[in-house]
Every structure is written in structure tokens, then in C-alpha cells.
C-alpha atoms as a PDB file:
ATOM      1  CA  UNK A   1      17.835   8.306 -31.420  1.00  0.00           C
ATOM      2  CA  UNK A   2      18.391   6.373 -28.435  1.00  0.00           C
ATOM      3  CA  UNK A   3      20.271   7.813 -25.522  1.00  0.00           C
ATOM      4  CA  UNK A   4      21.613   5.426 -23.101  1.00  0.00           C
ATOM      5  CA  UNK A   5      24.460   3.801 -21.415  1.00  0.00           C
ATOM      6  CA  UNK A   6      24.640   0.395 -21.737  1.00  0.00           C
ATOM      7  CA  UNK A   7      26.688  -0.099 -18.726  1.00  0.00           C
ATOM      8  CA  UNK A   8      24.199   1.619 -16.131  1.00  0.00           C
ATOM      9  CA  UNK A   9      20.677   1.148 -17.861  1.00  0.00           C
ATOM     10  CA  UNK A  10      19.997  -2.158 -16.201  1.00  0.00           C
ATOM     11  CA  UNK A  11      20.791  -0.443 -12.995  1.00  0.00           C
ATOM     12  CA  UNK A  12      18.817   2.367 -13.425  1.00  0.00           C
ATOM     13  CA  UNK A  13      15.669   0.599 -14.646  1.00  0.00           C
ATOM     14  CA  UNK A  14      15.738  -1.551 -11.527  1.00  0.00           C
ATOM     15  CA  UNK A  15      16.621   1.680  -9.331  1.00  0.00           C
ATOM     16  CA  UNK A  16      13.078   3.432 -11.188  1.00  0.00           C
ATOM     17  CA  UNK A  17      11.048   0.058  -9.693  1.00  0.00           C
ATOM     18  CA  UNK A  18      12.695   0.336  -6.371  1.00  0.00           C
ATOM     19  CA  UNK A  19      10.904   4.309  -6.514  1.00  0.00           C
ATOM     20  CA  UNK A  20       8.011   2.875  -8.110  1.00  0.00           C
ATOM     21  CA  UNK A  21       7.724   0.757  -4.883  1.00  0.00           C
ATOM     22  CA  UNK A  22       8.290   3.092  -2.319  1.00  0.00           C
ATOM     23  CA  UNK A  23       5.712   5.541  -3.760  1.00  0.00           C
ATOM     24  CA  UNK A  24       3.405   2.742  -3.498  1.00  0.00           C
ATOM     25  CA  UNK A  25       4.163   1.984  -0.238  1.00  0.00           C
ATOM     26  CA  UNK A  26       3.587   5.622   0.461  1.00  0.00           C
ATOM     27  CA  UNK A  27       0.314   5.235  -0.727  1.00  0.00           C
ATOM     28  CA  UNK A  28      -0.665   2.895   1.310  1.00  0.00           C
ATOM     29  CA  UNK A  29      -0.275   4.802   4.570  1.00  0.00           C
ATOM     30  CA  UNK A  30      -2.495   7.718   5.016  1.00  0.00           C
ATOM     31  CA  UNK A  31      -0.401  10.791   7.496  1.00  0.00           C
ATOM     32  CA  UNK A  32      -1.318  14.412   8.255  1.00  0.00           C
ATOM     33  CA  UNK A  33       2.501  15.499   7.570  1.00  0.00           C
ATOM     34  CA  UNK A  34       2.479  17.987   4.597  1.00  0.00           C
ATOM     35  CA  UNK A  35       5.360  15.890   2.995  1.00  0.00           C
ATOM     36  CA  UNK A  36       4.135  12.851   3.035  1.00  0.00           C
ATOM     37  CA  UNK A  37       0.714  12.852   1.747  1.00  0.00           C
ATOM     38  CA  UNK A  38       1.367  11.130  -1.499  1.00  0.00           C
ATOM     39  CA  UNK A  39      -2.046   9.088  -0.567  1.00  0.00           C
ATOM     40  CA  UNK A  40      -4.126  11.947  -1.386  1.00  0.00           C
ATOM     41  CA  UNK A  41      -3.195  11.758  -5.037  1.00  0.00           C
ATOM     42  CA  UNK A  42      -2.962   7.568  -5.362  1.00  0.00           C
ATOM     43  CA  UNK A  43      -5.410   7.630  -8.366  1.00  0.00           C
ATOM     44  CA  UNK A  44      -3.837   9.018 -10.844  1.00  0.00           C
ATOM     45  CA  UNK A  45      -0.404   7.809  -9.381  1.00  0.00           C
ATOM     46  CA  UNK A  46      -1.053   4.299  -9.802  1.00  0.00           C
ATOM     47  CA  UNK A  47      -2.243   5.088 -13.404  1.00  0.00           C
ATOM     48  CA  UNK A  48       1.225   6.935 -14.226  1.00  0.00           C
ATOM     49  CA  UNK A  49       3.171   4.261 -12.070  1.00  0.00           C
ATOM     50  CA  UNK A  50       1.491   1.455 -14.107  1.00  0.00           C
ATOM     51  CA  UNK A  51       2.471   3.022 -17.245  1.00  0.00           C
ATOM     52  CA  UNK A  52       5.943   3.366 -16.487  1.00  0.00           C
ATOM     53  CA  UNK A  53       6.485  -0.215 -15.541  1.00  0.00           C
ATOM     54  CA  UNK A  54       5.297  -0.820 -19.298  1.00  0.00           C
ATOM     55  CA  UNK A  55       7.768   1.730 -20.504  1.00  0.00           C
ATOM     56  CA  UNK A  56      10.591   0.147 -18.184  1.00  0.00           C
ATOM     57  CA  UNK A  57       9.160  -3.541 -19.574  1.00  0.00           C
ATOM     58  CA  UNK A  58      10.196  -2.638 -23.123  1.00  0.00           C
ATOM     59  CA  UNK A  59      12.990  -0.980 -22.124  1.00  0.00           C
ATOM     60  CA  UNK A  60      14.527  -4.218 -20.397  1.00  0.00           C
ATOM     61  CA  UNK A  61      12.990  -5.704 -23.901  1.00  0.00           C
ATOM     62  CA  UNK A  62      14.026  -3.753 -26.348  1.00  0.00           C
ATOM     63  CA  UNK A  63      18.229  -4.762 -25.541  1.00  0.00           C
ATOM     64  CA  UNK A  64      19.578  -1.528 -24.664  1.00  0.00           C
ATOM     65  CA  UNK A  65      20.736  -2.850 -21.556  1.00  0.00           C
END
């Protein structure tokens, strides 16, 4: 069972990329503030962010738009 609305997925998918993005920009910039060290963990980050570009792939593929 699928749960979606067809009206916002599109939306949302592209709104999960824009995050995908910005943690990888995040990433990319090493900081002492507690907050924002993101960097420390970019491993296994990219890994999880690279699968969920192939679950937002066959979402965008699969029609439930």
C-alpha cells in the first residue's frame, strides 16, 4: 500500500534533494560550532544520502507523482 498525495509528491521529492544538498554542502565545510559539525559524520552520510536519491529516482519513476 502506497501512501501518497499525488498533488504534493513531486514537490516534496524535489524539497528532499534541496536537503540532500544542503547537508552536502554542510559537509563540505569543516566548523568547531557544536551544531554544525555534520562533517564529522560525512562517511556514512554520503552513503545514506546516495541511497535516498535512488529511492527518490524510483519514486519520480514509479508515477505516483
Amino acid at each position: 500500500m502506497v501512501f501518497s498525495n499525488p498533488a504534493t509528491m513531486a514537490d516534496y521529492l524535489q524539497l528532499s534533494e534541496l536537503y540532500l544538498q544542503e547537508l552536502e554542502h554542510a559537509m563540505e565545510h569543516a566548523t568547531q560550532e557544536p551544531e554544525q559539525q555534520v562533517w564529522r559524520y560525512r562517511e556514512g552520510l554520503q552513503i545514506r544520502i546516495t541511497e535516498v536519491r535512488k529511492i527518490i529516482a524510483v519514486l519520480k519513476k514509479s508515477g505516483h507523482k
